[in-house]
Protein backbone atom coordinates (compact mmCIF):
# COMPACT_ATOMS: atom_id res chain seq x y z
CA UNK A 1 136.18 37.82 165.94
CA UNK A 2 136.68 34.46 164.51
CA UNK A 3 134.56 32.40 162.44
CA UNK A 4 134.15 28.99 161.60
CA UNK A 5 133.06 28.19 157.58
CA UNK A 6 130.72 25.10 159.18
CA UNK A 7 129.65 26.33 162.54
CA UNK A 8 129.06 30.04 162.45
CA UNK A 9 131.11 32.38 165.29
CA UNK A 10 133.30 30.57 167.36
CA UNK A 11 135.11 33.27 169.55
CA UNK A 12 134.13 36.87 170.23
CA UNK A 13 136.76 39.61 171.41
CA UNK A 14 133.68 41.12 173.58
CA UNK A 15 132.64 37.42 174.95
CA UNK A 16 135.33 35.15 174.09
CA UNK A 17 134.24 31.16 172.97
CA UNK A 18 131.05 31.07 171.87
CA UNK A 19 128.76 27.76 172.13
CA UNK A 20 128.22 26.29 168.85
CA UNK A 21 124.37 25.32 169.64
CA UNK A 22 123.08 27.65 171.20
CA UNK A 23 125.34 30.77 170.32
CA UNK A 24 125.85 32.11 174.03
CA UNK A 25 128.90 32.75 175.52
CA UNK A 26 130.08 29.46 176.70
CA UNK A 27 130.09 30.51 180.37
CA UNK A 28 126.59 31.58 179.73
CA UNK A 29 125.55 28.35 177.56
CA UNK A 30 122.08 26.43 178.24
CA UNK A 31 122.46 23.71 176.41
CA UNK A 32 125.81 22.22 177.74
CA UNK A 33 123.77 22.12 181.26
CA UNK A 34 120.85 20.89 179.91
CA UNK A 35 122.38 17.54 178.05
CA UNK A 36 125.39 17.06 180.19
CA UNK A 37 123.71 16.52 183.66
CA UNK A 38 121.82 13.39 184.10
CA UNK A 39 118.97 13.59 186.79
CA UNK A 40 120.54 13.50 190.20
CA UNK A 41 118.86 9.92 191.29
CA UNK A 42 122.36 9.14 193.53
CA UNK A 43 123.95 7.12 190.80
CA UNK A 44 127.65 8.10 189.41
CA UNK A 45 127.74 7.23 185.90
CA UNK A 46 131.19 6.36 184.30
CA UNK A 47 131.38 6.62 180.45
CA UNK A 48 133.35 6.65 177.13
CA UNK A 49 134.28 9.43 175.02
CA UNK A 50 136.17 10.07 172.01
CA UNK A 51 133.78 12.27 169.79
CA UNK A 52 135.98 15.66 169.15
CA UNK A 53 138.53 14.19 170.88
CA UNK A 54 140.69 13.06 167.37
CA UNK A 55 139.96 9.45 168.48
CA UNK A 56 141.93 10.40 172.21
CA UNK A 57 139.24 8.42 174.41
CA UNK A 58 138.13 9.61 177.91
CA UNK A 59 136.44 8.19 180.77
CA UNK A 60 133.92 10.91 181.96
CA UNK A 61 132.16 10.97 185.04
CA UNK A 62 128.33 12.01 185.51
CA UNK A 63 126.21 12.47 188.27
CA UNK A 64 128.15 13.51 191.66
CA UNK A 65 126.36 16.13 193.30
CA UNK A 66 129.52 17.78 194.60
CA UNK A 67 130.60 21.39 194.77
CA UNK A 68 133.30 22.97 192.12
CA UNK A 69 136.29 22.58 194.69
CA UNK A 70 134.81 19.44 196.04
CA UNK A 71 135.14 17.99 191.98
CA UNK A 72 138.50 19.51 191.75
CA UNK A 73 139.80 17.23 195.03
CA UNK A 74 138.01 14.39 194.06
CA UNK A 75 139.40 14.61 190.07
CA UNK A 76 142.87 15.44 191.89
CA UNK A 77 143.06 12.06 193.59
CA UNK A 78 141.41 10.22 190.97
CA UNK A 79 143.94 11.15 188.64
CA UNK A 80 146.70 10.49 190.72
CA UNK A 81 145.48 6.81 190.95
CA UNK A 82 144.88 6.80 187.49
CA UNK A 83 148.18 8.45 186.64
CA UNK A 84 147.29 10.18 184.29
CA UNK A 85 145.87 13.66 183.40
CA UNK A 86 142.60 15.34 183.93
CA UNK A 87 139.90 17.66 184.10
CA UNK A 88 136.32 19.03 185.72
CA UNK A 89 134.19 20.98 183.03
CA UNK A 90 130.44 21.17 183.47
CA UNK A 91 129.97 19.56 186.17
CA UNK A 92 131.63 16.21 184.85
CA UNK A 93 135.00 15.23 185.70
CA UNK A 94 136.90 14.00 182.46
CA UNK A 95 140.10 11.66 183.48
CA UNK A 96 142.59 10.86 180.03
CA UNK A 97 142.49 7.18 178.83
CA UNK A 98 139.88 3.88 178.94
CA UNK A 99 140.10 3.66 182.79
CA UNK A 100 136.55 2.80 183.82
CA UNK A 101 137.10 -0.28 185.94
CA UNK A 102 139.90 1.64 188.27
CA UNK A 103 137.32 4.43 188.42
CA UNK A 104 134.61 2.64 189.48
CA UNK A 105 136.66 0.33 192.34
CA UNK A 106 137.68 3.76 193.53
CA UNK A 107 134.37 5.45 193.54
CA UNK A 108 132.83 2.12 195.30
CA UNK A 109 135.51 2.80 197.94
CA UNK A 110 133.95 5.87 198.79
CA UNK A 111 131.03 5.06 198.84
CA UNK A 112 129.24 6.30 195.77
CA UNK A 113 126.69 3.88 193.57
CA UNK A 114 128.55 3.21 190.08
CA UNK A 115 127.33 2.33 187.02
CA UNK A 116 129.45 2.24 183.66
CA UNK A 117 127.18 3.64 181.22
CA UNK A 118 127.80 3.26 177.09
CA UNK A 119 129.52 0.61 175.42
């Protein structure tokens, strides 16, 4: 069991990482599904990130109504175009750098509405 001095329990032996809002086991966690999904009106959304990230930005991608292996093909060739590296958690697919306009051109391609959302 591990705890964190500002958060509370982080990782359980029994459950392993625990969600820092909401305290469930993160494969059980209500809240990352709750504030991560955007309602599905058809529109991909292409942000931002670099909160938690030690200032390492990433260009996240919200609202594709696809299926877990269908998200891991499309993050696979969206990461080759990219070149770089890559992820799907929750839903989103998180691709490694500032890359929004590439993502977008290639999203248009195939068809999806894109909107870059955030500053």
């Amino acid at each position: 069991m591990k705890l964190n001095k500002n958060k509370g329990l982080v990782y359980s032996s029994e459950f392993g990482e625990i969600c820092h809002s909401c305290g469930n086991p993160v494969k059980k966690c209500i809240c990352i599904k709750s504030i991560s999904r955007l309602p599905e009106d058809g529109i991909v959304r292409i942000g931002r990130q670099t909160k938690g990230r030690k200032g390492a930005g990433v260009s996240i991608i919200i609202g594709l109504s696809l299926n877990e292996n269908e998200l891991k093909d499309l993050a696979r060739q969206l990461k080759q175009k990219c070149g770089t590296g890559g992820t799907v958690k929750s839903g989103n697919i998180e691709i490694q750098g500032n890359h929004r306009e590439l993502l977008k051109q290639e999203l248009t391609k195939l068809g999806y509405t894109v909107k870059l959302a955030g500053g």
